[in-house]
Protein backbone atom coordinates (compact mmCIF):
# COMPACT_ATOMS: atom_id res chain seq x y z
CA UNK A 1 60.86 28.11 60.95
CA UNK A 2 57.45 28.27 61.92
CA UNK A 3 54.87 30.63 60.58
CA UNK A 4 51.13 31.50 61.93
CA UNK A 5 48.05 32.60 59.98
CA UNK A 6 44.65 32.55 60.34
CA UNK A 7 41.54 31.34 58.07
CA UNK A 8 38.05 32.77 59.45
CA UNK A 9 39.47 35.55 61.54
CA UNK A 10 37.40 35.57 64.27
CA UNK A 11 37.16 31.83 65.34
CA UNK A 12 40.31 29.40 63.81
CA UNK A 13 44.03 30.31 64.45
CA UNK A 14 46.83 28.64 62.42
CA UNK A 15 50.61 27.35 62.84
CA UNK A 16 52.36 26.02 60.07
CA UNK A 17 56.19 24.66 60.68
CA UNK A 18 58.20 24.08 57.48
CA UNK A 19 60.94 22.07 56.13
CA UNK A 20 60.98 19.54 59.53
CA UNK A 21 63.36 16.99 58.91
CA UNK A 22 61.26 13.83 59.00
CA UNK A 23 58.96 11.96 56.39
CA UNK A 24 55.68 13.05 55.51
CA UNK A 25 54.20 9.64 56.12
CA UNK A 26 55.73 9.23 59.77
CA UNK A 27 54.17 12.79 60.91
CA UNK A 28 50.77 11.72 59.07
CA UNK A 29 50.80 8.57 61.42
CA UNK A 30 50.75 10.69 64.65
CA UNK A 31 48.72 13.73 62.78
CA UNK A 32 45.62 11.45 62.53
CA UNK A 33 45.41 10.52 65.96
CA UNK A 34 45.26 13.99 66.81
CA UNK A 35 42.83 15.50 64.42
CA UNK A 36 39.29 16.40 65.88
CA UNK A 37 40.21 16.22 69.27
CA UNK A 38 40.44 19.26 72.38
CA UNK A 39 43.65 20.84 73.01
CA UNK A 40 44.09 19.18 76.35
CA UNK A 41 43.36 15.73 74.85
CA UNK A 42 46.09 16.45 72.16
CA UNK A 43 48.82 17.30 74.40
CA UNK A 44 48.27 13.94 76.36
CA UNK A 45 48.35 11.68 73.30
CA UNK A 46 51.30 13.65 71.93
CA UNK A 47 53.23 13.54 76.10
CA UNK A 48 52.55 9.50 75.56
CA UNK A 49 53.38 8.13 71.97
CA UNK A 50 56.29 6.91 71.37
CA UNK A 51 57.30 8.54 67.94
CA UNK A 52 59.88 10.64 66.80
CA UNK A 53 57.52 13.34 65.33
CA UNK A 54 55.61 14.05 68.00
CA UNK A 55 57.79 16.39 69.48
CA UNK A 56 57.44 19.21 66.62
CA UNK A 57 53.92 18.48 66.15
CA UNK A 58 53.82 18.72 70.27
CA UNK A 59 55.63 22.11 69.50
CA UNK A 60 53.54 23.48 67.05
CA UNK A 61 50.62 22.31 68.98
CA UNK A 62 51.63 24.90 72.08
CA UNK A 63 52.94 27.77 70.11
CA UNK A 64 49.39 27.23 68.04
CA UNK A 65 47.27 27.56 71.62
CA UNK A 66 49.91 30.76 72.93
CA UNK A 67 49.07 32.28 69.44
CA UNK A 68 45.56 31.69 69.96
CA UNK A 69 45.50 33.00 73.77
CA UNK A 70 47.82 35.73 73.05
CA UNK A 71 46.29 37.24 69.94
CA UNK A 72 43.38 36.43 69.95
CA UNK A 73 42.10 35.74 73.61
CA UNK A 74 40.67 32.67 73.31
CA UNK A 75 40.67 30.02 76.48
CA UNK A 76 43.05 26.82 76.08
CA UNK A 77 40.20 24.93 77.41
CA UNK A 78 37.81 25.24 74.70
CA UNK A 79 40.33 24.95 71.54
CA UNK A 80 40.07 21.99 69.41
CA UNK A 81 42.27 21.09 66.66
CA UNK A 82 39.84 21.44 63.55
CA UNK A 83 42.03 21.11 60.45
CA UNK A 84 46.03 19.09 60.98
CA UNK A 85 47.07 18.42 57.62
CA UNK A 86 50.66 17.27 56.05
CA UNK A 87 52.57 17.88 53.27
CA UNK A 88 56.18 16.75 51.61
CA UNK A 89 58.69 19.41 51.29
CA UNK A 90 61.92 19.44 49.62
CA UNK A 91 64.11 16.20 49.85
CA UNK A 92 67.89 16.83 51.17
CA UNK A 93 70.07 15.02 48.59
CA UNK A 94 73.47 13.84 49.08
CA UNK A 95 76.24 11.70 48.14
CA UNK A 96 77.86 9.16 50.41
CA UNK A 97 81.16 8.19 49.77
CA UNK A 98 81.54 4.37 49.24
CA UNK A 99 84.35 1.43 47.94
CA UNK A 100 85.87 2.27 44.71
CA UNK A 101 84.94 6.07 44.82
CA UNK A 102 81.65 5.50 44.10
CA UNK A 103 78.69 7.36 45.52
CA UNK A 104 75.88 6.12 47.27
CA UNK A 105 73.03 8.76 47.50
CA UNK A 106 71.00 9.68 50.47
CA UNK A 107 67.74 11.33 50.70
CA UNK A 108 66.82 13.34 53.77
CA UNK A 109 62.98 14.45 53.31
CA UNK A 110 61.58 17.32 54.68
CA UNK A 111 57.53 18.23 55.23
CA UNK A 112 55.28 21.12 56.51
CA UNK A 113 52.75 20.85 59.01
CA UNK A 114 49.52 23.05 59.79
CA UNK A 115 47.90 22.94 62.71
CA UNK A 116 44.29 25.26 63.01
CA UNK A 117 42.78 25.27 66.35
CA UNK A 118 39.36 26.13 66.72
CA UNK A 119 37.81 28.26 69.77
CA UNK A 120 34.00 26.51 70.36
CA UNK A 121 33.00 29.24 72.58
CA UNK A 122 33.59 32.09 70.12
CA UNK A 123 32.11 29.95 67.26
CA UNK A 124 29.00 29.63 68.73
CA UNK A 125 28.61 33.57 70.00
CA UNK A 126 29.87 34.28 65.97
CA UNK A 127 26.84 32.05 64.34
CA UNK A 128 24.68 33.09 66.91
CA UNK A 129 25.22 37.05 65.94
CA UNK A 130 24.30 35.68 62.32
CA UNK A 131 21.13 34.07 63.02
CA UNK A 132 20.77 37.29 65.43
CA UNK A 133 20.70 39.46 62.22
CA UNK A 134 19.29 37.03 59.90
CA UNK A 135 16.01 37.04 62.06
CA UNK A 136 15.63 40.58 63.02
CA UNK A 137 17.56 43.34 60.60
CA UNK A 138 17.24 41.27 57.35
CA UNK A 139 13.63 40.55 58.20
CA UNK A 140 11.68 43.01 55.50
């Protein structure tokens, strides 16, 4: 299930996927390689590395840039991935049968991960407007 909100509305776009079955610490590993860098950047490091988890985070990546272009008509070139963060959803619990009916339990955990890209481009025509009115209309 993935979900997609935004922070400042006119420059940062979010995607948030929920309950992937993986842990927390083994997205984290490929999240911080990612974090900071432009969108083009991140979808070569994510093509290359050789872990499990980067195919949803490789997933949430794109559907985070087609949000962005789609909605909100930024340019893939200029995105950069200004907040990836982690966090530990529910843990699956189960009961394995063993020798002797007993039951040997198994925990499947689960995180979310949010992505927010950031158009450069529009950020600086946004703070630009500011200073714009800052130094002309506000001037008394």
């Amino acid at each position: 299930m993935i979900k997609k909100r935004r922070t400042n509305r006119y420059t940062e776009v979010y995607a948030i996927a929920q309950y992937i079955s993986m842990s927390a610490h083994k997205a984290r590993r490929v999240i911080d390689q990612i974090r900071g860098r432009s969108y083009a950047e991140t979808l070569i490091i994510l093509e290359l590395m050789p872990y499990r988890a980067c195919y949803p985070i490789l997933k949430l990546v794109y559907s985070a840039a087609a949000n962005a272009n789609h909605n909100m008509r930024f340019n893939e070139a200029s995105l950069i991935i200004s907040k990836a963060e982690v966090n530990e959803g529910n843990t699956v619990k189960k009961l394995k049968p063993r020798a002797r009916g007993r039951g040997y339990p198994i925990k499947r955990p689960t995180c979310h991960i949010t992505i927010v890209l950031k158009d450069l481009d529009v950020e600086e025509e946004y703070l630009d407007s500011f200073a714009f009115e800052d130094k002309y209309i506000h001037k008394k």
